[in-house]
Protein backbone atom coordinates (compact mmCIF):
# COMPACT_ATOMS: atom_id res chain seq x y z
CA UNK A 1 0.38 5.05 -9.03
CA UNK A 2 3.91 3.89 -9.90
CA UNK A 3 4.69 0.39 -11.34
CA UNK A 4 1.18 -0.83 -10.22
CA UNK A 5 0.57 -3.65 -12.34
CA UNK A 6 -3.00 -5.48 -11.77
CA UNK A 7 -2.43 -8.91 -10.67
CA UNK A 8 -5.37 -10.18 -12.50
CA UNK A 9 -4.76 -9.11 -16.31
CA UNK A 10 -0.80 -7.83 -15.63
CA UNK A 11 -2.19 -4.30 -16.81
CA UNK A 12 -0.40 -1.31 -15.95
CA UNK A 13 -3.88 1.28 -16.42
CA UNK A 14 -4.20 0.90 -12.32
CA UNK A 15 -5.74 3.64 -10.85
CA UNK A 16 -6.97 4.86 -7.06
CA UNK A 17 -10.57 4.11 -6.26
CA UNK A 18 -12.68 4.88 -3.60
CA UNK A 19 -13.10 3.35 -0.50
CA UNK A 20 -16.57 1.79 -0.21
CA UNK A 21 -17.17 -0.40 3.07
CA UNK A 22 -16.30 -0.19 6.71
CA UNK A 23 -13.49 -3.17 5.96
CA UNK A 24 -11.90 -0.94 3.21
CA UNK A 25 -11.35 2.13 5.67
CA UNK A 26 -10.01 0.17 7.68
CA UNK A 27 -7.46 -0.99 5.23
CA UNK A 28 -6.53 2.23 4.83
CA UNK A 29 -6.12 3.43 8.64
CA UNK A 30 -3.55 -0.13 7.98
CA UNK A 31 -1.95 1.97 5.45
CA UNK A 32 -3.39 0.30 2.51
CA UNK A 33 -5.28 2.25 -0.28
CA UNK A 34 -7.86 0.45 -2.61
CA UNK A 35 -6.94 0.39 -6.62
CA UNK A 36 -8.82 -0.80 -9.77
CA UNK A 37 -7.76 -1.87 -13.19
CA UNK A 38 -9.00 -0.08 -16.01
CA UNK A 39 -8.52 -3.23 -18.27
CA UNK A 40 -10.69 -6.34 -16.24
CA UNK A 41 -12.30 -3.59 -13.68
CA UNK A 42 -10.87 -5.48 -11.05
CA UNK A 43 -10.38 -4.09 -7.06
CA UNK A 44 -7.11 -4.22 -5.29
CA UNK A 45 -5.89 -3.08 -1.97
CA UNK A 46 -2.39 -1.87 -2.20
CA UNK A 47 0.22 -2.34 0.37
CA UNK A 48 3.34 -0.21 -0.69
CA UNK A 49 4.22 -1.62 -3.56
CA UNK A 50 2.28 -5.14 -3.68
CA UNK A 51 -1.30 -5.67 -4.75
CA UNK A 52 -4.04 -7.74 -3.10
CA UNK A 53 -7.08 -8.74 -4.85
CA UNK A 54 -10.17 -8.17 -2.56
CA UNK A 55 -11.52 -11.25 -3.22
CA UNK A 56 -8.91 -12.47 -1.57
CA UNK A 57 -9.21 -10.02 1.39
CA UNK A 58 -12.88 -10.94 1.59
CA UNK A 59 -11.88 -15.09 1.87
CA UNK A 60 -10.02 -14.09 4.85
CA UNK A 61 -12.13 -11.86 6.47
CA UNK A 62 -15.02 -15.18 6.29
CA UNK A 63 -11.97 -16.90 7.29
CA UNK A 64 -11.34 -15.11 10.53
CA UNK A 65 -15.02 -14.62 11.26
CA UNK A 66 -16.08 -18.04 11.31
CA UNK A 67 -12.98 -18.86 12.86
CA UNK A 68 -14.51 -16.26 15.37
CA UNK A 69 -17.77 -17.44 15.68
CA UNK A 70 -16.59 -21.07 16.45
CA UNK A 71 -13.94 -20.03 19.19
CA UNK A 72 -17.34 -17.95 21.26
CA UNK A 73 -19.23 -21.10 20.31
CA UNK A 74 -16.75 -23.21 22.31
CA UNK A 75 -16.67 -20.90 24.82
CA UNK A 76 -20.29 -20.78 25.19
CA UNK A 77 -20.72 -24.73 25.67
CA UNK A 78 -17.27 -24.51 28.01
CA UNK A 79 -18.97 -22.08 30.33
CA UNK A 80 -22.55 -24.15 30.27
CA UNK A 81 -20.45 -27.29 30.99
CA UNK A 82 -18.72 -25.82 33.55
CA UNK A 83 -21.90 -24.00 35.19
CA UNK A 84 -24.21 -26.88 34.79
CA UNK A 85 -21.25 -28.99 36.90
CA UNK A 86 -20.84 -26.44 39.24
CA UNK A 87 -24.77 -26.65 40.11
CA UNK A 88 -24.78 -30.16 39.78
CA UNK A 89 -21.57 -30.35 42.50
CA UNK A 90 -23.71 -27.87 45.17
CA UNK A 91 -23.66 -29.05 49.12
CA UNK A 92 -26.50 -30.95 50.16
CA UNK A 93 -28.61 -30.35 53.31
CA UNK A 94 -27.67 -34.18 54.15
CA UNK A 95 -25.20 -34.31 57.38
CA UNK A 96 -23.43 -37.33 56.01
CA UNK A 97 -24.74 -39.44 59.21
CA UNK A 98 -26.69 -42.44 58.42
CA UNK A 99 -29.85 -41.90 58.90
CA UNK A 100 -32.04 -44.66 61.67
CA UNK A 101 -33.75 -47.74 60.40
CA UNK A 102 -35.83 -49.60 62.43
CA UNK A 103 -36.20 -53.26 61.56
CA UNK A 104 -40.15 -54.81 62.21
CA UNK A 105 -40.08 -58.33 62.86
């Protein structure tokens, strides 16, 4: 690696390292490989020439999940809401007419 300096110690010993999850290959198939100090042993995906910390990666991955899991969770209620109105709001059998009452005297 060329002028790879870590961003948490400002080290230049930066080296390749192996990919180890399913969210680091698919950094790569982005076209970003994963790096690691020699100095602080810390883990970096690298983007041409910048640096990311994963930690930071993995923040934004929660991030975006949760973000995720809310927007289905809205969904979810919007689509009860709107199918609990809909079989609320069904025809009845009733005609409409006014049905006879007889008044007993």
């Amino acid at each position: 690696m060329t002028n790879a300096i870590c961003p948490q110690c400002a080290s230049a010993r930066v080296h390749r390292s192996r990919r180890r999850h399913l969210a680091e290959r698919a950094l790569a198939v982005l076209g970003g490989s994963m790096c690691r100090c020699h100095n602080c042993n810390g883990r970096f995906a690298r983007f041409g020439s910048s640096l990311v910390r994963m930690s930071d990666l993995r923040r934004l991955w929660r991030r975006g999940l949760l973000t995720l899991i809310m927007a289905a969770g809205a969904g979810l209620i919007m689509a009860a809401i709107l199918w609990f109105g809909h079989s609320q709001s069904t025809p009845s059998t009733d005609t409409g007419r006014l049905a006879a009452v007889s008044f007993q005297c």
